[in-house]
Protein backbone atom coordinates (compact mmCIF):
# COMPACT_ATOMS: atom_id res chain seq x y z
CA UNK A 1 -11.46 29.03 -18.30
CA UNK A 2 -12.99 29.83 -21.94
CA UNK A 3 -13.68 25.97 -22.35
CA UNK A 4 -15.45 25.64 -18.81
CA UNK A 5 -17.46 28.75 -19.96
CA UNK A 6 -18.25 27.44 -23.18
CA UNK A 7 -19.27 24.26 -22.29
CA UNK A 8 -21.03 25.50 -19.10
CA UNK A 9 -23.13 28.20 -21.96
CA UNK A 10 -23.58 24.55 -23.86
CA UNK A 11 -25.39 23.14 -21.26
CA UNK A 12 -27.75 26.09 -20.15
CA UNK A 13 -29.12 25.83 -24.12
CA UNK A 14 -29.31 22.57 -23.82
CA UNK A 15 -31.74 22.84 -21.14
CA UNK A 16 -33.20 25.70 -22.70
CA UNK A 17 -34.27 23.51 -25.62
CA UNK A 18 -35.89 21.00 -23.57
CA UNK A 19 -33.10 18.53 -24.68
CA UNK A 20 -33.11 15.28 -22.70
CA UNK A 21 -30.93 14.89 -20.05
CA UNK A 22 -27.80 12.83 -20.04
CA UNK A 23 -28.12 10.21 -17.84
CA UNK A 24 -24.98 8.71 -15.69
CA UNK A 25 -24.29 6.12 -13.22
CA UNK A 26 -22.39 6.47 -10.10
CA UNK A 27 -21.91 3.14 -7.94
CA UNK A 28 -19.90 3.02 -4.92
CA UNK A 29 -18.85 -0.09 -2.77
CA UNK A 30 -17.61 0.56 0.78
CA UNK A 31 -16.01 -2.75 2.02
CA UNK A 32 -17.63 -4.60 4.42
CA UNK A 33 -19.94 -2.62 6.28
CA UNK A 34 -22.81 -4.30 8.08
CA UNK A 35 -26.70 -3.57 7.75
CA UNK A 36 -26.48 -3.23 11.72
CA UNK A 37 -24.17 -0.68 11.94
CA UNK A 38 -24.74 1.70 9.09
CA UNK A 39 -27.96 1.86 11.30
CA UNK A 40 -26.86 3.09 13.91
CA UNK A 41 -24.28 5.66 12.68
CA UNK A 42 -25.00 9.23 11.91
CA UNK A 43 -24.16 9.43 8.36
CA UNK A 44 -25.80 12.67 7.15
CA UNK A 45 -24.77 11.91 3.35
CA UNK A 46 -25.96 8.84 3.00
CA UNK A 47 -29.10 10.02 4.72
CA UNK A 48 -29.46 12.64 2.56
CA UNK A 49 -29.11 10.60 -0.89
CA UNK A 50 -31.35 8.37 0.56
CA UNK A 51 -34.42 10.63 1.47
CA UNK A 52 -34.29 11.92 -2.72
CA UNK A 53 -34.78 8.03 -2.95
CA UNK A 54 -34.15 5.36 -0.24
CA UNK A 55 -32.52 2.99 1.95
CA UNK A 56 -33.19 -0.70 2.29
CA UNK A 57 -31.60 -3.93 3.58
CA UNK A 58 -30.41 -6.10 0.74
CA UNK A 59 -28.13 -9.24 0.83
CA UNK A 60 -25.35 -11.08 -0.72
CA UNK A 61 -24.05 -14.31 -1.00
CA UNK A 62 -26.78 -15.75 -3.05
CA UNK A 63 -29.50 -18.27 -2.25
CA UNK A 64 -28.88 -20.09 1.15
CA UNK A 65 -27.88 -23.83 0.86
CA UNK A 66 -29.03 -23.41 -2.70
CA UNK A 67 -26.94 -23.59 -6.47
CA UNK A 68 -26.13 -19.69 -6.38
CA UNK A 69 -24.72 -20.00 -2.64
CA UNK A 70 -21.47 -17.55 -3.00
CA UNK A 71 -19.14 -16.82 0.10
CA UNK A 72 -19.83 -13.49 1.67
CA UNK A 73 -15.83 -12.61 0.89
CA UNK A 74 -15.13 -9.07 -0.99
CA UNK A 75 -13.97 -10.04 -4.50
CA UNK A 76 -16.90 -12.85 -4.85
CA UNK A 77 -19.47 -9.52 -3.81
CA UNK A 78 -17.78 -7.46 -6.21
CA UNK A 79 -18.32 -9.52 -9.02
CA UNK A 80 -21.97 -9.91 -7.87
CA UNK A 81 -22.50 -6.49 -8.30
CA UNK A 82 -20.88 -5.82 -11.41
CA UNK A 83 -22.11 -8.78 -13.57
CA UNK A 84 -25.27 -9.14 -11.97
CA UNK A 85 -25.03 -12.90 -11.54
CA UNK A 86 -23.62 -15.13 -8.39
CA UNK A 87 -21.19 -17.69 -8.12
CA UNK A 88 -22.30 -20.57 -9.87
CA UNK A 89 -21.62 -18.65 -12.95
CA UNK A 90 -18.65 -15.77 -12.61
CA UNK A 91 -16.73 -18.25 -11.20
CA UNK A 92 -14.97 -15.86 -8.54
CA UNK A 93 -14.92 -17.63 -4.79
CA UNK A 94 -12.20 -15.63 -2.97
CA UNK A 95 -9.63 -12.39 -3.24
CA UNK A 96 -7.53 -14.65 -5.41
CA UNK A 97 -9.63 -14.44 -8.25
CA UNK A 98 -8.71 -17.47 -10.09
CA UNK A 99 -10.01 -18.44 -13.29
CA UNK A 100 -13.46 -16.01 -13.48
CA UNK A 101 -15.69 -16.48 -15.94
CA UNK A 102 -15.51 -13.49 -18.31
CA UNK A 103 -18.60 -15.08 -20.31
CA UNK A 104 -20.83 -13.18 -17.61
CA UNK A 105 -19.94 -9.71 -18.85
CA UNK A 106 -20.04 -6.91 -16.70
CA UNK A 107 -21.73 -3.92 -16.28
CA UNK A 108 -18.99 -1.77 -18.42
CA UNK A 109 -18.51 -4.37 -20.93
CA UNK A 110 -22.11 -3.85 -21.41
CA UNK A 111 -22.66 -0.28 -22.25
CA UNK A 112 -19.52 0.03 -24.13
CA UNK A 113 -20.97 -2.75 -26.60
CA UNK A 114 -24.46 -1.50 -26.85
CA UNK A 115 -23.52 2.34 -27.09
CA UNK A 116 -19.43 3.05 -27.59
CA UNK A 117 -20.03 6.56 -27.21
CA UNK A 118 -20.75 6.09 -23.68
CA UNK A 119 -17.68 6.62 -21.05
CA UNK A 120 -16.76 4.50 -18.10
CA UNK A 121 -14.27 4.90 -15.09
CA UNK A 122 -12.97 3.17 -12.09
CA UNK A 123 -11.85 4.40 -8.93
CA UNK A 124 -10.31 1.89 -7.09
CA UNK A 125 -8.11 1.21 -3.28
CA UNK A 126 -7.38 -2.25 -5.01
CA UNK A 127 -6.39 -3.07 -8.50
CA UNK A 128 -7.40 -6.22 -9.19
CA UNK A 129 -10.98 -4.90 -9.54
CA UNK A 130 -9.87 -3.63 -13.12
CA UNK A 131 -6.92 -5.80 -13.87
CA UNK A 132 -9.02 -9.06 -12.74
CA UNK A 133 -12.46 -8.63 -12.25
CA UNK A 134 -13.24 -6.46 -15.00
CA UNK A 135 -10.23 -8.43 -16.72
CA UNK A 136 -9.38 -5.08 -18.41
CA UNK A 137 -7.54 -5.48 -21.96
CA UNK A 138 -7.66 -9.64 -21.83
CA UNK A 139 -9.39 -11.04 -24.86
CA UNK A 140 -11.30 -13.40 -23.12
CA UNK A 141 -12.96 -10.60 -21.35
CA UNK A 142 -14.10 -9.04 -25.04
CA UNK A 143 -10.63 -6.85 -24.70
CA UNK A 144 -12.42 -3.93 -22.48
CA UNK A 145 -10.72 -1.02 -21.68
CA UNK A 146 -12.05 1.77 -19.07
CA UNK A 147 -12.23 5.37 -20.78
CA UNK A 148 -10.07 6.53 -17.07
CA UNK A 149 -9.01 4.71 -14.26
CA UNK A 150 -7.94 5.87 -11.20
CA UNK A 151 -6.40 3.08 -8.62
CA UNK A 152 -3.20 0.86 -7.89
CA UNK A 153 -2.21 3.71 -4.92
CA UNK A 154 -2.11 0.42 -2.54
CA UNK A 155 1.33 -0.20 -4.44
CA UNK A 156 2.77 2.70 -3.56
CA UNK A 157 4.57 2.58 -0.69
CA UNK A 158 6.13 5.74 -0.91
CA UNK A 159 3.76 7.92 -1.06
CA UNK A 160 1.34 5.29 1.58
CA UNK A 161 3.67 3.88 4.05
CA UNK A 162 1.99 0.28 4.94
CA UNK A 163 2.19 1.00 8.61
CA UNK A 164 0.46 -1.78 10.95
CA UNK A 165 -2.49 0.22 11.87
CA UNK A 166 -3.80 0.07 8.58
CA UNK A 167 -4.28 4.02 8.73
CA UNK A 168 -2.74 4.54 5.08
CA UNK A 169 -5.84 2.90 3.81
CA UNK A 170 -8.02 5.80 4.30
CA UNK A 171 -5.52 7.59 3.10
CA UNK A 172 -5.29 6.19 0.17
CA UNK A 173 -9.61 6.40 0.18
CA UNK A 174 -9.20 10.19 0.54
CA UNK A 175 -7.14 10.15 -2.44
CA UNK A 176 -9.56 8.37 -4.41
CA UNK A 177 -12.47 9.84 -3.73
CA UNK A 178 -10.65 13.60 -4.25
CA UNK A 179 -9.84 11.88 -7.76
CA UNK A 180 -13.61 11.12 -7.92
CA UNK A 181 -14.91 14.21 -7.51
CA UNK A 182 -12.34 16.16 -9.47
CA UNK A 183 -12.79 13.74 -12.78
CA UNK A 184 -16.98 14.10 -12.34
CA UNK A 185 -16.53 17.62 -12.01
CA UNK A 186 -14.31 17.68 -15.32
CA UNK A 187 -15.80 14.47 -17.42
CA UNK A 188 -18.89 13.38 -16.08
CA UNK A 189 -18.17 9.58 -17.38
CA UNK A 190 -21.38 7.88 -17.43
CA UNK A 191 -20.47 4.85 -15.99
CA UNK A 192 -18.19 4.55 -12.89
CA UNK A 193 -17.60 2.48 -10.14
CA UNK A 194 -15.84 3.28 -6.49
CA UNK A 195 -14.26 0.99 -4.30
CA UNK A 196 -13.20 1.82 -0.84
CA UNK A 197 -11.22 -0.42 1.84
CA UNK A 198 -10.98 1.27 5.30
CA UNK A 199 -14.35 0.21 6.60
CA UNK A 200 -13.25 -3.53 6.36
CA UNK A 201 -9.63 -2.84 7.74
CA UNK A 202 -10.90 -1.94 10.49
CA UNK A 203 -13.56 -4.40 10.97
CA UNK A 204 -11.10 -6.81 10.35
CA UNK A 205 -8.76 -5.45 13.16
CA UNK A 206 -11.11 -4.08 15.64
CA UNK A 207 -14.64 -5.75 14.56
CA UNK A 208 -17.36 -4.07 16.28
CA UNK A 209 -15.57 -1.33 17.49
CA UNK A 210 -15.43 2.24 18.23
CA UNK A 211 -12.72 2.51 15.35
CA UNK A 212 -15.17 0.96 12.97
CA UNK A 213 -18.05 3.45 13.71
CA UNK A 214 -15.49 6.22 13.12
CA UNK A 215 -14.15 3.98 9.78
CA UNK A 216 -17.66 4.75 8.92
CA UNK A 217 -18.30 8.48 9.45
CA UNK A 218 -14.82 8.79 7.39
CA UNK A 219 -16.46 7.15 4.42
CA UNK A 220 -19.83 9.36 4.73
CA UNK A 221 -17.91 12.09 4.35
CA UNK A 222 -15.74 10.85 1.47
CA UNK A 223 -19.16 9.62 -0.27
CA UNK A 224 -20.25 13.14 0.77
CA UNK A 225 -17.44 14.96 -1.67
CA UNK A 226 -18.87 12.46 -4.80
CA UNK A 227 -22.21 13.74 -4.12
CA UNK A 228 -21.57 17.35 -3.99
CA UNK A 229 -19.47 17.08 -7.69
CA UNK A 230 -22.97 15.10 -8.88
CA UNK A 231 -25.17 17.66 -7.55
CA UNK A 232 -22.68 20.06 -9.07
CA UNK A 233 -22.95 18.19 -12.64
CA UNK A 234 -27.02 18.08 -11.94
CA UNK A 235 -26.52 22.05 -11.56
CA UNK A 236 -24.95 23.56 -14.26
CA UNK A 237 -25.50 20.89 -16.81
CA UNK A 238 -28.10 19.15 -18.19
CA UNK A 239 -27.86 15.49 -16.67
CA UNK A 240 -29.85 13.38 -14.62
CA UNK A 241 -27.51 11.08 -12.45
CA UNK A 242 -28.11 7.88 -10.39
CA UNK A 243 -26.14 6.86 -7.72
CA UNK A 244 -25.76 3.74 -6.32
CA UNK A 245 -24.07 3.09 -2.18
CA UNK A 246 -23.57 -0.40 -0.87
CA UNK A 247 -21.72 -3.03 0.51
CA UNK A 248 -19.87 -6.59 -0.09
CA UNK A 249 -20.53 -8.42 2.83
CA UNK A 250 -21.37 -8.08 6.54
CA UNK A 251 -19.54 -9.53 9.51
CA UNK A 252 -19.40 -11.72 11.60
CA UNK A 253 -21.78 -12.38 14.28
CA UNK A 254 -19.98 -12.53 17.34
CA UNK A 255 -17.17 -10.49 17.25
CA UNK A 256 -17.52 -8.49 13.70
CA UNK A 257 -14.49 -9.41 12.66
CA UNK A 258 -15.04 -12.10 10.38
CA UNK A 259 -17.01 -12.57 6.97
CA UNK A 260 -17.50 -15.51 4.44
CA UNK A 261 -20.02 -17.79 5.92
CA UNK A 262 -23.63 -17.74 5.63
CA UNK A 263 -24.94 -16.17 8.96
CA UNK A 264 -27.57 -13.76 8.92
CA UNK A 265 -25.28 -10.94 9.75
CA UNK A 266 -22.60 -11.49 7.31
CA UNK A 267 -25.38 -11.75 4.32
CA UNK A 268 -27.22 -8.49 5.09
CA UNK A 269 -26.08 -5.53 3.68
CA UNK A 270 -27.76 -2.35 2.30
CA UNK A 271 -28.42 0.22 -0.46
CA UNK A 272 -28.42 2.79 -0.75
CA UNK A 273 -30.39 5.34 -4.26
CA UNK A 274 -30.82 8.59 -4.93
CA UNK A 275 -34.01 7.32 -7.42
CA UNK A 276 -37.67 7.51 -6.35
CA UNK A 277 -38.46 5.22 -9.08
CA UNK A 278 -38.62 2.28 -6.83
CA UNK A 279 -40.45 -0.64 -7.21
CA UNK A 280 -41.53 -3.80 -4.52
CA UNK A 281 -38.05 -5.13 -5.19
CA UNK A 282 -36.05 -2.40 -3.71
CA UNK A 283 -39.05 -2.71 -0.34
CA UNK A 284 -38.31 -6.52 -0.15
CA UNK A 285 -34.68 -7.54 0.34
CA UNK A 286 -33.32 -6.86 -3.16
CA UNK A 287 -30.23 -8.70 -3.66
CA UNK A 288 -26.76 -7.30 -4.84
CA UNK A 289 -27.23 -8.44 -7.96
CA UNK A 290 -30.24 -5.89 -8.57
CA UNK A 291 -27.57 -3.29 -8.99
CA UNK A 292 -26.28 -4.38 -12.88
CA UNK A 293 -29.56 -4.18 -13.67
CA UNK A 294 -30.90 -1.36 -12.27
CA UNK A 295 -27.94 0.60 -13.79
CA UNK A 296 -28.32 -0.71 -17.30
CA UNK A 297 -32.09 -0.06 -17.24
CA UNK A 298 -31.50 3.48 -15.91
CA UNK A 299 -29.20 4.09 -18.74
CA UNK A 300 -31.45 3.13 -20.57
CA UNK A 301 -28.82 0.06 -22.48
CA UNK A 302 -30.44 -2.60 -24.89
CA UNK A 303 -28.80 -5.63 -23.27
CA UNK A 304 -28.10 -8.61 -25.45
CA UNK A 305 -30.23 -11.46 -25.47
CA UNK A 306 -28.24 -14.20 -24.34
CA UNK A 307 -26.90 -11.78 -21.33
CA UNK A 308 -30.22 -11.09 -20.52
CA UNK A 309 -31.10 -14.51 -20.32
CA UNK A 310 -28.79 -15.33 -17.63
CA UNK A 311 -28.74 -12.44 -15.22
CA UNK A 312 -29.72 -13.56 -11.88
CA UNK A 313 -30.31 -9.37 -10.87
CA UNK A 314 -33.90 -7.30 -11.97
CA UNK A 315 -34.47 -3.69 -11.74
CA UNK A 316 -34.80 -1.97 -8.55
CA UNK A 317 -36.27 0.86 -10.39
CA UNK A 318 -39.38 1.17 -12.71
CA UNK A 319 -41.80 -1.51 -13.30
CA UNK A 320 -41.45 -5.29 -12.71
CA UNK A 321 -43.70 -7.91 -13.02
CA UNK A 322 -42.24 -10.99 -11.00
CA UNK A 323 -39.52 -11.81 -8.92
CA UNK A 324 -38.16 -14.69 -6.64
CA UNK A 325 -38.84 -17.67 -9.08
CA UNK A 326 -38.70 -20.79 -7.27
CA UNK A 327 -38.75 -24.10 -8.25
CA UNK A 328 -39.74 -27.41 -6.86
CA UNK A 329 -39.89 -31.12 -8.13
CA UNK A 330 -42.14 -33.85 -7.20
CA UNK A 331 -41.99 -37.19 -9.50
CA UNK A 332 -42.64 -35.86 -12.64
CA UNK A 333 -44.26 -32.83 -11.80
CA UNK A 334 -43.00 -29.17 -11.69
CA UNK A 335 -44.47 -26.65 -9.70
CA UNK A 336 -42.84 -23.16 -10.66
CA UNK A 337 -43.97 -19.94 -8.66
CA UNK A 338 -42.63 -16.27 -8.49
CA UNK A 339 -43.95 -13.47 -6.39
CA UNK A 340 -46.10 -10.80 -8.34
CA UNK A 341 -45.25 -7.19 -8.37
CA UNK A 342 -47.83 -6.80 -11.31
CA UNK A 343 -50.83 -9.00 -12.36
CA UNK A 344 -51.13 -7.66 -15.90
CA UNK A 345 -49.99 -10.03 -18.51
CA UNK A 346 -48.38 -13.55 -18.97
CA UNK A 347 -45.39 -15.31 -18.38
CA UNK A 348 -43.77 -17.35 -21.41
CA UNK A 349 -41.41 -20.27 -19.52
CA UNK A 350 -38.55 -21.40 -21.33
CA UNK A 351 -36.42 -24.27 -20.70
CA UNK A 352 -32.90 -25.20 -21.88
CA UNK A 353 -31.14 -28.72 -20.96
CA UNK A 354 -28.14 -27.05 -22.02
CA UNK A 355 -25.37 -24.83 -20.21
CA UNK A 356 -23.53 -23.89 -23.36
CA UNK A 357 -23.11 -20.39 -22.36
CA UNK A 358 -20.81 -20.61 -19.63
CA UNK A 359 -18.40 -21.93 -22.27
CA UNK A 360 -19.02 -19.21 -24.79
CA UNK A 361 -21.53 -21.37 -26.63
CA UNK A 362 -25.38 -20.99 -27.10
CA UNK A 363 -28.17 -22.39 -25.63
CA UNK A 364 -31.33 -23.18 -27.33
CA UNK A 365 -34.32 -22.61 -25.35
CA UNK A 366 -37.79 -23.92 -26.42
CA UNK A 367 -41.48 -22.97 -24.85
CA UNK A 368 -42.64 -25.19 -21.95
CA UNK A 369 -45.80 -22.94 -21.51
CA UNK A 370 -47.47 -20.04 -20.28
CA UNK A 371 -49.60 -18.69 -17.06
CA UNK A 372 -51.19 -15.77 -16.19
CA UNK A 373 -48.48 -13.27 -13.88
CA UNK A 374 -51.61 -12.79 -11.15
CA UNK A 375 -51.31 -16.87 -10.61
CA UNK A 376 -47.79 -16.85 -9.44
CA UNK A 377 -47.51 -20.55 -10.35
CA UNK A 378 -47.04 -22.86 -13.13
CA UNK A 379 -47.42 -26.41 -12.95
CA UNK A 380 -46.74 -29.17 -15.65
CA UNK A 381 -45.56 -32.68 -15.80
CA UNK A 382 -42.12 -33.09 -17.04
CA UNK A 383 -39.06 -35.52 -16.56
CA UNK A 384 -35.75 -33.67 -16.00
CA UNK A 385 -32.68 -34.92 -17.75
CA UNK A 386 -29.14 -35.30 -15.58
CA UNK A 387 -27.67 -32.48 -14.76
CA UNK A 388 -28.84 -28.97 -15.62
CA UNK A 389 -31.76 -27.56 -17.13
CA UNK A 390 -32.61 -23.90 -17.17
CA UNK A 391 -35.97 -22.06 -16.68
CA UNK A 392 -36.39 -18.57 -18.13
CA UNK A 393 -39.20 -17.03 -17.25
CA UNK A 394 -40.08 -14.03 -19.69
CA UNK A 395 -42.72 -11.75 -18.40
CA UNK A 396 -44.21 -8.26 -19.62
CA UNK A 397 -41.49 -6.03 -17.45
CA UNK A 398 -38.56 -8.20 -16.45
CA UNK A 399 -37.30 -11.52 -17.30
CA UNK A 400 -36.25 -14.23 -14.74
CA UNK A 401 -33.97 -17.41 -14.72
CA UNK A 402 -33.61 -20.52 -12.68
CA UNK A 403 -32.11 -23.67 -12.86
CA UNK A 404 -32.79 -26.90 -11.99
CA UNK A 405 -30.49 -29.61 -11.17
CA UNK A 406 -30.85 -33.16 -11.22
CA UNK A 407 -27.37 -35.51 -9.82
């Protein structure tokens, strides 16, 4: 009691003194929840985070028929969100999760290199989202370890009797989120990520249902306990907080039980913000991959170059210049155009015949040219080798990459 006093006398100085607030980031992923439905749900939680900031329809599974195509599948969208990249490059196609490719560091491994004294935590239905997807402890994924983590209860058959109904899930969600709110309320990490299952069970058993409408009031409620501990934390001390709601995947379109193509349905999804900060990306389909990098710019993190180069995710949040770089080839000509958010400025283009990275190597990029942001194009004559050359686009607000591939 002393301690929670003291602290609590801590942080009314702090604010007192004007000190700056301590920011944190809060992302939760509710499995498998479609655009369509969220929609037309009352969720008063979600509704309420979203009027602080807002709500919008985003996607997964990459680019359509295109080199970043990634199967709308759970652990493939997970790693989306947390490395901020797709497919081509983590390397994760199914719940399997063979062979990912740790050279796309995550969101955690992120922070914890560019500022140690920050704290991260996972609070998890399934495991493997630490133990293989973050690849906690392995040295090829920089030997990571979470500050806390709170998960494996889907082992524990004891306590969550795997009856056919699938009902132990949200058990086993209640318990999480509880854990949530209780370690917020006590540690305030400044990183953490939720994952809960139910919503998917029961699209999975019942698809567009009456059970998965209910699947989906349960989990505003359980996102509703989170918020209250991070309103709490906004309260009493001095921190400014970001969370982060959204989805892996929709469903399928005829039924709603299925997921993993590349319909319409089963690529839209949705996010939800509590920040106001938001630019034309978040108004325009923003994909899942906007979420790494709308948490690391929040938090204000100094991301290393050659991560930076190849996120396939921008901001959300503050000021961008360009977005949605496209390329297309004709002879020896390259036409390049992106889709302004701000004309100021210049756009350097880069280009790297090289794919070194994805190996743990480097990749030397030299200048192809430049063009004004409020042209949206660049055009130049150029021969493309075999295989794969990158194109990083690096404008006054945001940077850009995309490839292009010659069999």
């Amino acid at each position: 009691m002393l301690k929670s006093i003291s602290i609590l006398f801590l942080a009314i100085v702090m604010a007192a003194c004007g000190t700056a607030p301590e920011k944190k980031v809060m992302i939760i992923l509710t499995d498998g929840v479609p655009a369509d439905v969220l929609e037309s749900v009352d969720t008063p939680i979600l509704d309420q985070i979203a009027a602080q900031g807002g709500y919008t329809r985003a996607y997964q599974g990459g680019g359509k028929d295109e080199y970043t195509q990634t199967p709308t599948i759970s652990a493939p969208g997970y790693m989306n969100m947390i490395t901020g990249v797709w497919g081509n490059k983590h390397n994760v196609w199914g719940n399997s999760v063979r062979n990912p490719n740790y050279n796309y560091w995550n969101i955690f491994r992120t922070v914890k290199t560019a500022n140690p004294e920050m704290t991260t935590a996972i609070f998890s239905t399934w495991e493997d989202n630490r133990t293989k997807l973050v690849g906690e402890g392995k040295p090829e994924a920089g030997n990571f370890k979470f500050d806390y983590s709170f998960d494996g209860f889907e082992l524990d058959t004891v306590a969550f009797p795997h009856t056919d109904d699938r009902t132990f899930m949200f058990d086993i969600d209640e318990k999480v989120t509880k854990g949530t709110a209780d370690y917020v309320l006590s540690n305030a990490p400044n990183l953490s990520w939720v994952y809960l299952e139910f919503t998917d069970d029961m699209g999975h058993m019942y698809g567009d249902s009456p059970q998965m409408i209910e699947a989906v009031k349960g989990m505003d409620n359980q996102v509703g306990r989170i918020w209250a501990a991070i309103q709490q934390r906004e309260k009493e001390f001095n921190e400014d907080w970001m969370i982060i709601i959204t989805t892996d995947h929709g469903r399928g379109e005829e039924t709603g039980k299925g997921h993993g193509g590349q319909s319409e349905r089963e690529r839209i999804t949705w996010i939800v913000t509590n920040q106001n900060d938001l630019n034309d990306r978040f108004e325009n389909n923003p994909p899942v991959v906007d979420v790494a990098a709308s948490a690391l710019r929040f938090l204000d993190i100094e991301v290393p170059t050659q991560i930076k180069e190849e996120m396939d995710g921008i901001p959300f949040i503050g000021d961008i210049s360009i977005m949605n770089a496209k390329t297309r080839t004709e002879g020896n000509e390259l036409t390049l155009t992106w889709d302004v958010a701000d004309k100021s400025g210049s756009v350097e283009i880069y280009q790297s015949t090289t794919n070194n990275f994805a190996k743990g190597g480097k990749d030397e990029y030299s200048l192809l040219g430049k063009a004004e942001v409020k042209d949206g194009q660049f055009k130049t004559a150029i021969t493309f080798p075999t295989g794969t050359t990158k194109l990083l686009l690096k404008a006054p607000h945001n940077w850009l990459n995309v490839w292009v591939i010659v069999e």
